[in-house]
N, C-alpha and C. Protein backbone atom coordinates (compact mmCIF):
# COMPACT_ATOMS: atom_id res chain seq x y z
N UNK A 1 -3.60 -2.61 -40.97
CA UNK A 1 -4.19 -3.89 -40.66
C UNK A 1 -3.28 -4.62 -39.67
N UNK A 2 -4.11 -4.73 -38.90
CA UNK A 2 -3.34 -5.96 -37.44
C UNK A 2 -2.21 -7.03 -38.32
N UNK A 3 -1.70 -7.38 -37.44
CA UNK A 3 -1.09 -8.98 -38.31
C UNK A 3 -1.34 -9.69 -36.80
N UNK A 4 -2.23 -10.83 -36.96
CA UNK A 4 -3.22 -11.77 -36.03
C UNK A 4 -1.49 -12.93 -35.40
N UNK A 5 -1.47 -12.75 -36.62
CA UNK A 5 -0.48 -14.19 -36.21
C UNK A 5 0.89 -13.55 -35.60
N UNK A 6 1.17 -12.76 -35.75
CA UNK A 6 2.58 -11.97 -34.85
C UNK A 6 1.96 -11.38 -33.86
N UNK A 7 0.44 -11.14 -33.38
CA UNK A 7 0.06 -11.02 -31.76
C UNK A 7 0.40 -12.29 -31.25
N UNK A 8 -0.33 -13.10 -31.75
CA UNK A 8 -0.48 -14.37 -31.31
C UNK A 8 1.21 -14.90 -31.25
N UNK A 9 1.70 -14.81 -31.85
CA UNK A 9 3.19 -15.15 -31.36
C UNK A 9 4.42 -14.83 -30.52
N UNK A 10 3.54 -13.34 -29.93
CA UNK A 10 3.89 -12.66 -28.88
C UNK A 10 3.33 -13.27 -27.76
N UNK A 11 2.44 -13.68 -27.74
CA UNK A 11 1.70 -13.78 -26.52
C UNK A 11 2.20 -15.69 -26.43
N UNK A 12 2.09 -16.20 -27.32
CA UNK A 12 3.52 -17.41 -27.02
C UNK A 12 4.86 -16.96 -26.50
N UNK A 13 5.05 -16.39 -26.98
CA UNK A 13 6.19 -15.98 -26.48
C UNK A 13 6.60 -15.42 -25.00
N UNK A 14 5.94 -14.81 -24.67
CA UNK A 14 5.38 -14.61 -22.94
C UNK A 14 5.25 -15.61 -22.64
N UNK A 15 4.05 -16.78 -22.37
CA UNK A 15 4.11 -18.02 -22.13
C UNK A 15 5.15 -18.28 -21.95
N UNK A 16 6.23 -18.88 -23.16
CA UNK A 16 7.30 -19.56 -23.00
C UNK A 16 8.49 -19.17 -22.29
N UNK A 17 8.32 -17.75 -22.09
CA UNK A 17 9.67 -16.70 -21.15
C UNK A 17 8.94 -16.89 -19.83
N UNK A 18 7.85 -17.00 -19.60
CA UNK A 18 7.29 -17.02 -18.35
C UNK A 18 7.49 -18.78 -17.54
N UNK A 19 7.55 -19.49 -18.85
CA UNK A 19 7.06 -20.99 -18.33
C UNK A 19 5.93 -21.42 -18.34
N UNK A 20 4.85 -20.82 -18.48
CA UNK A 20 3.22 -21.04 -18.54
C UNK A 20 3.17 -21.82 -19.48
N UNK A 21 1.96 -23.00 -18.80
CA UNK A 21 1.17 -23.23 -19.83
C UNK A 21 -0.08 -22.57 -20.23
N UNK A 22 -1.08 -23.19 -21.15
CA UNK A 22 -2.34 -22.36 -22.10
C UNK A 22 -3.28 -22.20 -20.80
N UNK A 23 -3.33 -23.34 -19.84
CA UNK A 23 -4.09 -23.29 -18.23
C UNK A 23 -3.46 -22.37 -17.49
N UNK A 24 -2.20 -22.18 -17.13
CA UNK A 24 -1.53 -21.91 -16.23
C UNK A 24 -1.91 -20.06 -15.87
N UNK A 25 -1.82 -19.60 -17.94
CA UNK A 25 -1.70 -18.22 -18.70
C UNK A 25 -3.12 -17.91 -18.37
N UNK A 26 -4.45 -18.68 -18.76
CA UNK A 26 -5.45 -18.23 -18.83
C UNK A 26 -5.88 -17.74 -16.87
N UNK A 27 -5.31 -18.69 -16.40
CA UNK A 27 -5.55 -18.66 -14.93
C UNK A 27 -5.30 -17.24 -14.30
N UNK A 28 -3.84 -17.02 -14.76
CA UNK A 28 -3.20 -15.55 -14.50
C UNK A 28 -3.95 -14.42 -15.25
N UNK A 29 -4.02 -14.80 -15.98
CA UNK A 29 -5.38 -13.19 -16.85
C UNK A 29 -6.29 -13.01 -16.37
N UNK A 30 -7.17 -13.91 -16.16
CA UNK A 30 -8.36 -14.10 -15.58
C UNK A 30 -9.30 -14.64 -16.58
N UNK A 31 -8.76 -15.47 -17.72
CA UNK A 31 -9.84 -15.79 -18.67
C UNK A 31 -10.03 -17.34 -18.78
N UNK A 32 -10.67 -17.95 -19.53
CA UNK A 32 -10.96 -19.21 -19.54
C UNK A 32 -10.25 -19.86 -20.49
N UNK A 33 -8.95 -21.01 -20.11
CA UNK A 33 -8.61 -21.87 -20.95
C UNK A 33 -9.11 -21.98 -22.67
N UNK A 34 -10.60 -22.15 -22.73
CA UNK A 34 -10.61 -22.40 -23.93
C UNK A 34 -10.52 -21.34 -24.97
N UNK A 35 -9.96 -20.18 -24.35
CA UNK A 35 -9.86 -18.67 -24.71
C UNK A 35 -8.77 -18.59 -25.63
N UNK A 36 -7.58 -19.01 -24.37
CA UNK A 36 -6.53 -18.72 -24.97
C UNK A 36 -6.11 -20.16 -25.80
N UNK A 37 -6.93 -21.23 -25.57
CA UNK A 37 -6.23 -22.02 -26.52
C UNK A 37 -6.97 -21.67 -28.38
N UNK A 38 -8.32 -21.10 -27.86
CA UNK A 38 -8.70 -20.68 -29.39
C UNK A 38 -7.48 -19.66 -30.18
N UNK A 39 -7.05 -18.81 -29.10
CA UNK A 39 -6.97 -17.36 -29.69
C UNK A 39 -5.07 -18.20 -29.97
N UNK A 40 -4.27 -18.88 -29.51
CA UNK A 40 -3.39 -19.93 -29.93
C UNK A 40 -3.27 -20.58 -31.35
N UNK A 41 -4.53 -20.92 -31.63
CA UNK A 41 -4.88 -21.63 -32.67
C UNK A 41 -5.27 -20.92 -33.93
N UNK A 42 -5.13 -19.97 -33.26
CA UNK A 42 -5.63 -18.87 -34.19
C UNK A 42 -6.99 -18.72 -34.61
N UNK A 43 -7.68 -19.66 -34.45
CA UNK A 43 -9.44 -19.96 -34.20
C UNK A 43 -9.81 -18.40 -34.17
N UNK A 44 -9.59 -17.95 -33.15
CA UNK A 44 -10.29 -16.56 -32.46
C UNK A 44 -9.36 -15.63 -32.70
N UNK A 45 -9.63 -14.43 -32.78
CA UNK A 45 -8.56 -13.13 -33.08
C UNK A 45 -8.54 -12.39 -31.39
N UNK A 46 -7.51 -12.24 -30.81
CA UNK A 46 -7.09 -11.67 -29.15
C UNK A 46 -8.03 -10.60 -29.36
N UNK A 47 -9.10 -9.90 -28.26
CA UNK A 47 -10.07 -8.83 -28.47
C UNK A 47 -8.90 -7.99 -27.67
N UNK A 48 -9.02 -6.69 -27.35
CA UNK A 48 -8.36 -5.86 -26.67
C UNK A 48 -8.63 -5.99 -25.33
N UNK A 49 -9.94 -6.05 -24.99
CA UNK A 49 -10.12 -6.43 -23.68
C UNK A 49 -8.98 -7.66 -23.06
N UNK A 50 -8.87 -8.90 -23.88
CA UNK A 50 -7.85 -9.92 -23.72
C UNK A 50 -6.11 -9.24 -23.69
N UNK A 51 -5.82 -8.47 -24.26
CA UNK A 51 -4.72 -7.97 -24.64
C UNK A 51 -4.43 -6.84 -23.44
N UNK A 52 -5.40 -6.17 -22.92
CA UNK A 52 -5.19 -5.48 -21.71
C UNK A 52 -4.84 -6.45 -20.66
N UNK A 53 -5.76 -7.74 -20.75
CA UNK A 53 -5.67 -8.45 -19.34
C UNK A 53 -4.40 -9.02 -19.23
N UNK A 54 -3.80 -9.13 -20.73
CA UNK A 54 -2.18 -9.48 -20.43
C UNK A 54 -1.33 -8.22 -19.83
N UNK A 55 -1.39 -6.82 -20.55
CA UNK A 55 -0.34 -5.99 -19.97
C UNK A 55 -0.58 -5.58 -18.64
N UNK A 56 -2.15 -6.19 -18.00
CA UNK A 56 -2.08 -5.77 -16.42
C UNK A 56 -1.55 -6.56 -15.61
N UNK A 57 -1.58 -7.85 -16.00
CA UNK A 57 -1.05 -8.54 -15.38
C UNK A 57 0.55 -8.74 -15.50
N UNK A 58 1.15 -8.60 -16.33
CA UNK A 58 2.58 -8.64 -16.40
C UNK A 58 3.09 -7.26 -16.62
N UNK A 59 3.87 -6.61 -15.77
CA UNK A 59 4.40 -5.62 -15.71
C UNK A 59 5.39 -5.22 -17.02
N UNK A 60 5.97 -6.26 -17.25
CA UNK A 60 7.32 -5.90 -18.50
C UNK A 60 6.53 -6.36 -19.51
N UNK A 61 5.58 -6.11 -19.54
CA UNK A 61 4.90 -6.23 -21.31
C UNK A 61 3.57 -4.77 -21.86
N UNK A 62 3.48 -4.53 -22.58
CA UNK A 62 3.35 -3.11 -22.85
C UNK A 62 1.94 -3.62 -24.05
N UNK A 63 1.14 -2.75 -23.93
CA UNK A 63 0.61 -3.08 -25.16
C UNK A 63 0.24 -2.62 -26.16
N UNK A 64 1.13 -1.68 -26.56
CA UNK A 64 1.82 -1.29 -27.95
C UNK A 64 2.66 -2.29 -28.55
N UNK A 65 3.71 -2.96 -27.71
CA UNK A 65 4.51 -4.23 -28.19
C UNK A 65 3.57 -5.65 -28.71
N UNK A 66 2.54 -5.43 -27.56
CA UNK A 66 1.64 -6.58 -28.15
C UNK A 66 1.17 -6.48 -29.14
N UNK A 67 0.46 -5.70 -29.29
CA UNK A 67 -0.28 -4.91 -30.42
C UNK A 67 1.02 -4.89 -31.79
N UNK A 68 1.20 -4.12 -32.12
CA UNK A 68 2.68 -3.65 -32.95
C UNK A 68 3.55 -4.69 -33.19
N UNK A 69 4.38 -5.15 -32.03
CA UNK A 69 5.12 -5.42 -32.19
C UNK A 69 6.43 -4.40 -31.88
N UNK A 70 6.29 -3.44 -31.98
CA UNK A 70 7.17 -1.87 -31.66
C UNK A 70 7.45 -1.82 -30.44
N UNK A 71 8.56 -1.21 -30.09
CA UNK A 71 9.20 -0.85 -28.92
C UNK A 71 9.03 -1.87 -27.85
N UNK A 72 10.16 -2.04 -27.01
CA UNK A 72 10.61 -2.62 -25.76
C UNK A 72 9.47 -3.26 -25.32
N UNK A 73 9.54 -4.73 -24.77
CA UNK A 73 8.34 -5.09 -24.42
C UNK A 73 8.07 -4.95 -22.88
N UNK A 74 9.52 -4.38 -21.84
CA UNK A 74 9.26 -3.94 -20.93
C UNK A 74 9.68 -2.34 -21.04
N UNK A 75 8.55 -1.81 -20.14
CA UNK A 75 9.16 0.02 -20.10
C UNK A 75 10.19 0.05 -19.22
N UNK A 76 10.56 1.41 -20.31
CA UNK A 76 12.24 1.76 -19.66
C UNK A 76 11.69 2.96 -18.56
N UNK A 77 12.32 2.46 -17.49
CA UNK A 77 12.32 3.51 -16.48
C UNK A 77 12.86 5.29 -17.10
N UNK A 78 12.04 6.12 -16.38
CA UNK A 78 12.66 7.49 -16.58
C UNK A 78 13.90 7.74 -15.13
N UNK A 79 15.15 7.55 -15.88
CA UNK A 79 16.14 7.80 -15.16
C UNK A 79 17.28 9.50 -15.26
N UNK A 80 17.43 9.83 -14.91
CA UNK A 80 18.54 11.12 -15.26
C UNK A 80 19.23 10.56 -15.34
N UNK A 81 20.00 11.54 -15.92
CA UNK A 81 21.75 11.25 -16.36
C UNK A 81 22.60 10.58 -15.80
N UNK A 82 21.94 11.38 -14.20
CA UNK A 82 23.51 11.26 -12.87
C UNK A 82 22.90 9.68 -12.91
N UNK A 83 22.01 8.93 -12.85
CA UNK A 83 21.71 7.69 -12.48
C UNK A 83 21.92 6.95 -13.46
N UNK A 84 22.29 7.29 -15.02
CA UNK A 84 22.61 6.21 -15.97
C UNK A 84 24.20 5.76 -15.84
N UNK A 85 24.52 4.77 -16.41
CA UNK A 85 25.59 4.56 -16.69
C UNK A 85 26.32 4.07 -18.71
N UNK A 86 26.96 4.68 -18.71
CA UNK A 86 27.56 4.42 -20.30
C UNK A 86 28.36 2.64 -20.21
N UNK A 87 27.64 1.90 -21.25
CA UNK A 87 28.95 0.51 -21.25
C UNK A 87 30.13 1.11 -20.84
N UNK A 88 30.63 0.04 -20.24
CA UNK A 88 32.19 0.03 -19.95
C UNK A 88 32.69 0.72 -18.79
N UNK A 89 31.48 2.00 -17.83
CA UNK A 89 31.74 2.42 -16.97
C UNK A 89 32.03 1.61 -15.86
N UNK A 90 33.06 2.43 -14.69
CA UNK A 90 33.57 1.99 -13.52
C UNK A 90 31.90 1.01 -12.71
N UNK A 91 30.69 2.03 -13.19
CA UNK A 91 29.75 1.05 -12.50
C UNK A 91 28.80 0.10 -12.92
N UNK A 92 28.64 -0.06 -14.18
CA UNK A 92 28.46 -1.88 -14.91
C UNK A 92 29.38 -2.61 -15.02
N UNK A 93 29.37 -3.44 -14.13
CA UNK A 93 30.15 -4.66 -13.92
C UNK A 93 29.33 -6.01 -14.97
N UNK A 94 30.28 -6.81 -15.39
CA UNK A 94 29.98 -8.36 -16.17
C UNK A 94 29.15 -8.75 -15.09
N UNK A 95 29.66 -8.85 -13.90
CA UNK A 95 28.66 -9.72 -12.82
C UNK A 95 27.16 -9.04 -12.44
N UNK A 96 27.23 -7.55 -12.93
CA UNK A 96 26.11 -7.45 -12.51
C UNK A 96 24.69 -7.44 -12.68
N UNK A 97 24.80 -8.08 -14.26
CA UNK A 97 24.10 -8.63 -15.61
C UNK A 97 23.63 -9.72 -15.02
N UNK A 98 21.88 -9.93 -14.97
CA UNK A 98 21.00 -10.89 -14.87
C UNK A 98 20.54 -11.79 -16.14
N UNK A 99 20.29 -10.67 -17.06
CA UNK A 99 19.68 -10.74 -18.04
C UNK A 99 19.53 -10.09 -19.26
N UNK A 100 19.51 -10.67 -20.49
CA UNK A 100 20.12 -10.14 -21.91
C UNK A 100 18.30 -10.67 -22.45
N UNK A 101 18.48 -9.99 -23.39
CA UNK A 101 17.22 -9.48 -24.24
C UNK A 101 17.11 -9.07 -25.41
N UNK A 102 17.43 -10.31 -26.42
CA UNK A 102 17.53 -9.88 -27.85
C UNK A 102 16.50 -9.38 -28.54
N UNK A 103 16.06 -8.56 -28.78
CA UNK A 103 14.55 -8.15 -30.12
C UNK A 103 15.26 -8.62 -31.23
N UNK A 104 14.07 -8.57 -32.23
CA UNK A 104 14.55 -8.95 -33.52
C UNK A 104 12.99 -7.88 -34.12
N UNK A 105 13.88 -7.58 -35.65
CA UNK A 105 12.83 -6.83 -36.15
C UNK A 105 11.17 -6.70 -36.49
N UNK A 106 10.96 -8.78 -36.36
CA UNK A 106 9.90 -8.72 -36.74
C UNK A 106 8.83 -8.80 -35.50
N UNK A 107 9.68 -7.99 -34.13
CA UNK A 107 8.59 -7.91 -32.53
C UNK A 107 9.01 -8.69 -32.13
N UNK A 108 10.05 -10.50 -32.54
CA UNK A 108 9.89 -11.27 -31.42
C UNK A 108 11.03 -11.31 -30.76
N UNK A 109 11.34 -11.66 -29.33
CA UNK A 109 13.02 -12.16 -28.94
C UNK A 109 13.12 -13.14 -28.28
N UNK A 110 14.27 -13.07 -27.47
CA UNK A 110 15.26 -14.23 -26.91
C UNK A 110 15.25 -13.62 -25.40
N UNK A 111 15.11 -14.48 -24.44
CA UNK A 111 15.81 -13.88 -23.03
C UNK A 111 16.77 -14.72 -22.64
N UNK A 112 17.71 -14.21 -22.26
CA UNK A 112 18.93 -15.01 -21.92
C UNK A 112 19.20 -14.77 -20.58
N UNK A 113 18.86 -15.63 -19.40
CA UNK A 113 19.25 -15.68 -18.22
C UNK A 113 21.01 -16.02 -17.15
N UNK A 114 21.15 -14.83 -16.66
CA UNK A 114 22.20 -15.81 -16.15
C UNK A 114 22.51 -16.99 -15.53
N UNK A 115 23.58 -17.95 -15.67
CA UNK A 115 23.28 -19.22 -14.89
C UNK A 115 24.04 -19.06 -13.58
């Protein structure tokens, strides 16, 4: 069984990492204000059709994470070896950190920007 209210708190949660408002969000999907303020309110349950129009439009959101709650809400690139780097290597630098990204178990997180 879905859990309605941890979609719905994902998809706040986008909003609020994005800056959007309930106009701003519906504008970018392509749906109508009183959509997303139902499906907010919890009034309405997100259809999938709605839940696609979010992961097409935002690249770092997945919609298994929406859905679920599970795994990374942006995909991890397929990188080889020679192109990763281990913490602490000669080539991750402190400075070269934009951005931190806490999950927490129950699907939701934190983005922490550099200033």
């Amino acid at each position: 069984m879905l859990n309605t209210a941890s979609i719905v708190s994902r998809i706040q949660s986008i909003m609020d990492e994005k800056g959007l408002s309930a106009s701003s969000f519906a504008s970018k999907i392509g749906v109508q204000r009183s959509s997303v303020s139902h499906i907010l309110s919890e009034r309405n349950k997100p259809s999938l059709e709605f839940l696609i129009k979010i992961e097409q439009e935002f690249d770092d959101i997945s919609l298994e994470w929406l859905v679920k709650g599970s795994h990374l809400p942006s995909p991890t690139p397929n990188l080889s070896s020679e192109e990763t780097t281990s913490p602490g290597s000669d080539h991750q630098k402190k400075d070269d950190i934009t951005k931190i990204i806490h999950y927490f178990k129950d699907g939701s997180f934190e983005v922490y920007h550099k200033r």
